[in-house]
N, C-alpha and C. Protein backbone atom coordinates (compact mmCIF):
# COMPACT_ATOMS: atom_id res chain seq x y z
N UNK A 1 7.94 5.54 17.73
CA UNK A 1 7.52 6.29 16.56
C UNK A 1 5.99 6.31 16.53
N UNK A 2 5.18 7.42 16.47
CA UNK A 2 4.02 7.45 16.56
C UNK A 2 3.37 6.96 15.07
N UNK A 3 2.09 6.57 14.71
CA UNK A 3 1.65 6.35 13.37
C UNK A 3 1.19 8.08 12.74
N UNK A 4 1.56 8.02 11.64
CA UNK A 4 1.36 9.20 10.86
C UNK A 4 -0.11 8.38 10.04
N UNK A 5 -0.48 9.55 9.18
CA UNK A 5 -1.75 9.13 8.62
C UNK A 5 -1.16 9.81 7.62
N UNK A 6 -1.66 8.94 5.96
CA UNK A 6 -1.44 9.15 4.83
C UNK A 6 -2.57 10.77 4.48
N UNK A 7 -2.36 11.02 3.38
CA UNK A 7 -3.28 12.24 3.12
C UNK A 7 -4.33 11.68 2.27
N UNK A 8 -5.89 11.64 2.64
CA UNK A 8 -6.49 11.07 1.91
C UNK A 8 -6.86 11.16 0.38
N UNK A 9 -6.13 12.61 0.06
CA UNK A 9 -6.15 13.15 -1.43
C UNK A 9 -5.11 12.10 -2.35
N UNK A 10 -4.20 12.11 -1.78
CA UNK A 10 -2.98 11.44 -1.87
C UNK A 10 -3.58 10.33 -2.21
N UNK A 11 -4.29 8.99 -1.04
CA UNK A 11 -4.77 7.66 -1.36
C UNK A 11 -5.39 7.59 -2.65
N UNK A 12 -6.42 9.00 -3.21
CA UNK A 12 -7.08 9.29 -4.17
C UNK A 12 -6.28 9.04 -5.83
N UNK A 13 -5.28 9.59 -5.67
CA UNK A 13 -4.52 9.16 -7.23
C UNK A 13 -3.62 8.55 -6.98
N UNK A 14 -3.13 8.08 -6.00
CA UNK A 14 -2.09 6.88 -6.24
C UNK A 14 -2.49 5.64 -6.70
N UNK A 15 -2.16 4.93 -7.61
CA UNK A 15 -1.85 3.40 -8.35
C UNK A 15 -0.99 2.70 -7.78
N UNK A 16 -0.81 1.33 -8.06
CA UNK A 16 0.14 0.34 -7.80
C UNK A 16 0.90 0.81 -9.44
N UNK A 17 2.29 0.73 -9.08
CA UNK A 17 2.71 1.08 -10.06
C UNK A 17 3.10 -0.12 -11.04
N UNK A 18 2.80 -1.54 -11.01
CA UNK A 18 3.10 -2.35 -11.64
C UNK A 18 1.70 -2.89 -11.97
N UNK A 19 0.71 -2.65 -11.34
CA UNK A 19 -0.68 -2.97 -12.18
C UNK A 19 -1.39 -1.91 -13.00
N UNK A 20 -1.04 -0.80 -11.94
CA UNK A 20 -1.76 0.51 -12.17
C UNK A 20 -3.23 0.08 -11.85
N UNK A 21 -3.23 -0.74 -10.76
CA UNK A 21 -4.84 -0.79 -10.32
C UNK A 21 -4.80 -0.14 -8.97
N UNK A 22 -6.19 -0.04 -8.19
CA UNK A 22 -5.93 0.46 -7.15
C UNK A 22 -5.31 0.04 -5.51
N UNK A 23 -5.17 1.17 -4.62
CA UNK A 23 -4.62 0.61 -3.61
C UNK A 23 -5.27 0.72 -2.56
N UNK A 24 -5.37 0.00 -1.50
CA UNK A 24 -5.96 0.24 0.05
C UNK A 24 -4.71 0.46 0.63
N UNK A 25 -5.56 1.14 1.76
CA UNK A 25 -4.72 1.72 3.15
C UNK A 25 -4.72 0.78 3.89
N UNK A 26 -3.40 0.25 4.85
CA UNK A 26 -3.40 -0.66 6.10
C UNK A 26 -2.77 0.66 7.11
N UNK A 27 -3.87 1.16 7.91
CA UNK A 27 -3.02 2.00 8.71
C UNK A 27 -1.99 1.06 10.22
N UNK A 28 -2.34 0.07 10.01
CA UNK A 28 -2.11 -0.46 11.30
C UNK A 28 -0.43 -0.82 10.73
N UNK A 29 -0.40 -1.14 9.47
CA UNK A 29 0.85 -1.85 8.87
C UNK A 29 1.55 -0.88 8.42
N UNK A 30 1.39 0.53 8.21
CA UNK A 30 1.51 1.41 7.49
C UNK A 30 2.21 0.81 5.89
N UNK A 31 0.82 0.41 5.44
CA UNK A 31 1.25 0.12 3.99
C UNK A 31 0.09 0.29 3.16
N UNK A 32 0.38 0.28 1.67
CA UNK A 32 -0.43 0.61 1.07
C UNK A 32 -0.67 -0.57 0.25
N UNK A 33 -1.86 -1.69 -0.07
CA UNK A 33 -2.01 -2.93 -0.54
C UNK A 33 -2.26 -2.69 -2.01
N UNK A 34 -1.42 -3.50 -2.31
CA UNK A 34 -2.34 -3.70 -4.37
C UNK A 34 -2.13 -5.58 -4.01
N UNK A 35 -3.99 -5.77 -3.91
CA UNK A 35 -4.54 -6.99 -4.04
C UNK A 35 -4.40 -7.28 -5.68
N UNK A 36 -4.31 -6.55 -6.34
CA UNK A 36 -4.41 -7.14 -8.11
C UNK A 36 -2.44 -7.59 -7.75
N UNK A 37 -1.46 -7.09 -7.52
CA UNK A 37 -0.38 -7.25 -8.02
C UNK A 37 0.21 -8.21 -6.72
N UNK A 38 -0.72 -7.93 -5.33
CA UNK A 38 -0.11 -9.05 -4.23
C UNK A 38 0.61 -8.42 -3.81
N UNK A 39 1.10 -6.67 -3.52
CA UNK A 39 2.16 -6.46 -3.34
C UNK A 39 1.41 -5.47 -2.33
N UNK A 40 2.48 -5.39 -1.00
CA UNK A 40 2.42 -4.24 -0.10
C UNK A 40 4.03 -3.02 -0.43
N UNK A 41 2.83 -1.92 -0.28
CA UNK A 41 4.16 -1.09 -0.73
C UNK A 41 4.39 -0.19 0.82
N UNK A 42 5.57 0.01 1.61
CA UNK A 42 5.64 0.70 2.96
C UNK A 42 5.61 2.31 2.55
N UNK A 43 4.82 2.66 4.09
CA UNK A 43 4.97 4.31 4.07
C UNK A 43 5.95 4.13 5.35
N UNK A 44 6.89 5.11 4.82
CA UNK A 44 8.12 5.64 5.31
C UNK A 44 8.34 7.12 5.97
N UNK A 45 7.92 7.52 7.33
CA UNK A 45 7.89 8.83 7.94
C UNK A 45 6.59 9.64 7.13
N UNK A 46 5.37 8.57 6.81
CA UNK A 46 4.33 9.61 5.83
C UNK A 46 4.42 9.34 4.41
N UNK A 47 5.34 9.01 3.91
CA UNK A 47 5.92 8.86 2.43
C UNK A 47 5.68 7.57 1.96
N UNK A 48 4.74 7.07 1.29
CA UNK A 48 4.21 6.01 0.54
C UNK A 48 5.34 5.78 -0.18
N UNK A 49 6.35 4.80 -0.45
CA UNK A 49 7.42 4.33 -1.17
C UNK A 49 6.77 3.51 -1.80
N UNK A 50 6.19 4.14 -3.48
CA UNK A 50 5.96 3.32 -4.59
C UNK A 50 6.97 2.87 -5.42
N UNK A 51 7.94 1.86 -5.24
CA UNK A 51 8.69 1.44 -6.21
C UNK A 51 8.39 -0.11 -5.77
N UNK A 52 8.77 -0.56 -6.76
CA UNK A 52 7.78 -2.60 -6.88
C UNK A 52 9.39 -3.16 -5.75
N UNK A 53 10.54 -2.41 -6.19
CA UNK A 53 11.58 -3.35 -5.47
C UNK A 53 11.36 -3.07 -3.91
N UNK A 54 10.78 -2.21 -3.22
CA UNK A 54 10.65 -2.08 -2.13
C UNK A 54 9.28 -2.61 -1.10
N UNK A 55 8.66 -2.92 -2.55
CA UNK A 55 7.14 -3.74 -2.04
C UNK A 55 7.69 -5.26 -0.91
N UNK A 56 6.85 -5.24 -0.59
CA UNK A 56 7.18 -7.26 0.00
C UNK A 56 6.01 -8.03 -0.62
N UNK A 57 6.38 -8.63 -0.85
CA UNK A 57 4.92 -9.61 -1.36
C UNK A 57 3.75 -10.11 -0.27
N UNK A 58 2.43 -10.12 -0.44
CA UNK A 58 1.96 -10.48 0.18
C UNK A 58 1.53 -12.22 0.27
N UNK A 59 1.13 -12.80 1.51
CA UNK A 59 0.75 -13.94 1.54
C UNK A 59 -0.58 -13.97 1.17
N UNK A 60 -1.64 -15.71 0.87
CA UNK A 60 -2.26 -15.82 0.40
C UNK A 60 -3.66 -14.98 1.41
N UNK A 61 -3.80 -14.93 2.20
CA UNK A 61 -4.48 -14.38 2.99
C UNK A 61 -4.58 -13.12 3.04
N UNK A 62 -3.38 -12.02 2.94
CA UNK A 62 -3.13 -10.66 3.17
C UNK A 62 -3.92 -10.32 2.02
N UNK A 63 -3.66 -11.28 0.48
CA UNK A 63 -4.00 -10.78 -0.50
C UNK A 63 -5.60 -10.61 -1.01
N UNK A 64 -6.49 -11.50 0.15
CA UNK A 64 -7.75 -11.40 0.13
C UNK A 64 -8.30 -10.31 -0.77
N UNK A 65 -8.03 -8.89 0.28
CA UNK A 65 -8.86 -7.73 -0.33
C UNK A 65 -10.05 -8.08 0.92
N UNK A 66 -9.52 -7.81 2.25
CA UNK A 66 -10.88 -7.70 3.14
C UNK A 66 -11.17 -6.27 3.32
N UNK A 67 -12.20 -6.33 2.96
CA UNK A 67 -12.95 -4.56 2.55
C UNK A 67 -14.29 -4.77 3.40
């Protein structure tokens, strides 16, 4: 499966939907991080799957916020 790339308009108004703070891009993980809530949410064929039950939690490290 090749990596798709999110649409950067898209990265632009999406929220974590359980903080409603913002999110970073992991293109390598294809996921989208909310460091406020600890949660990685997966993109699926391009499709950012924002729902909290499909997040995984992140570990103490992931949750840094290395920017």
């Amino acid at each position: 499966m090749s990596e798709r790339k999110v649409d950067p308009k898209l990265l632009e108004i999406l929220v974590c939907p359980l903080t409603k703070g913002p999110l970073r891009y992991d293109a390598t993980a294809q996921e989208l991080i909310s460091d406020r809530g600890r949660l990685a949410y997966p993109i699926r064929d391009g499709i950012p799957i924002m729902l909290v039950d499909e997040a995984r939690p992140l570990d103490d490290g992931e949750a840094a916020g290395e920017q």
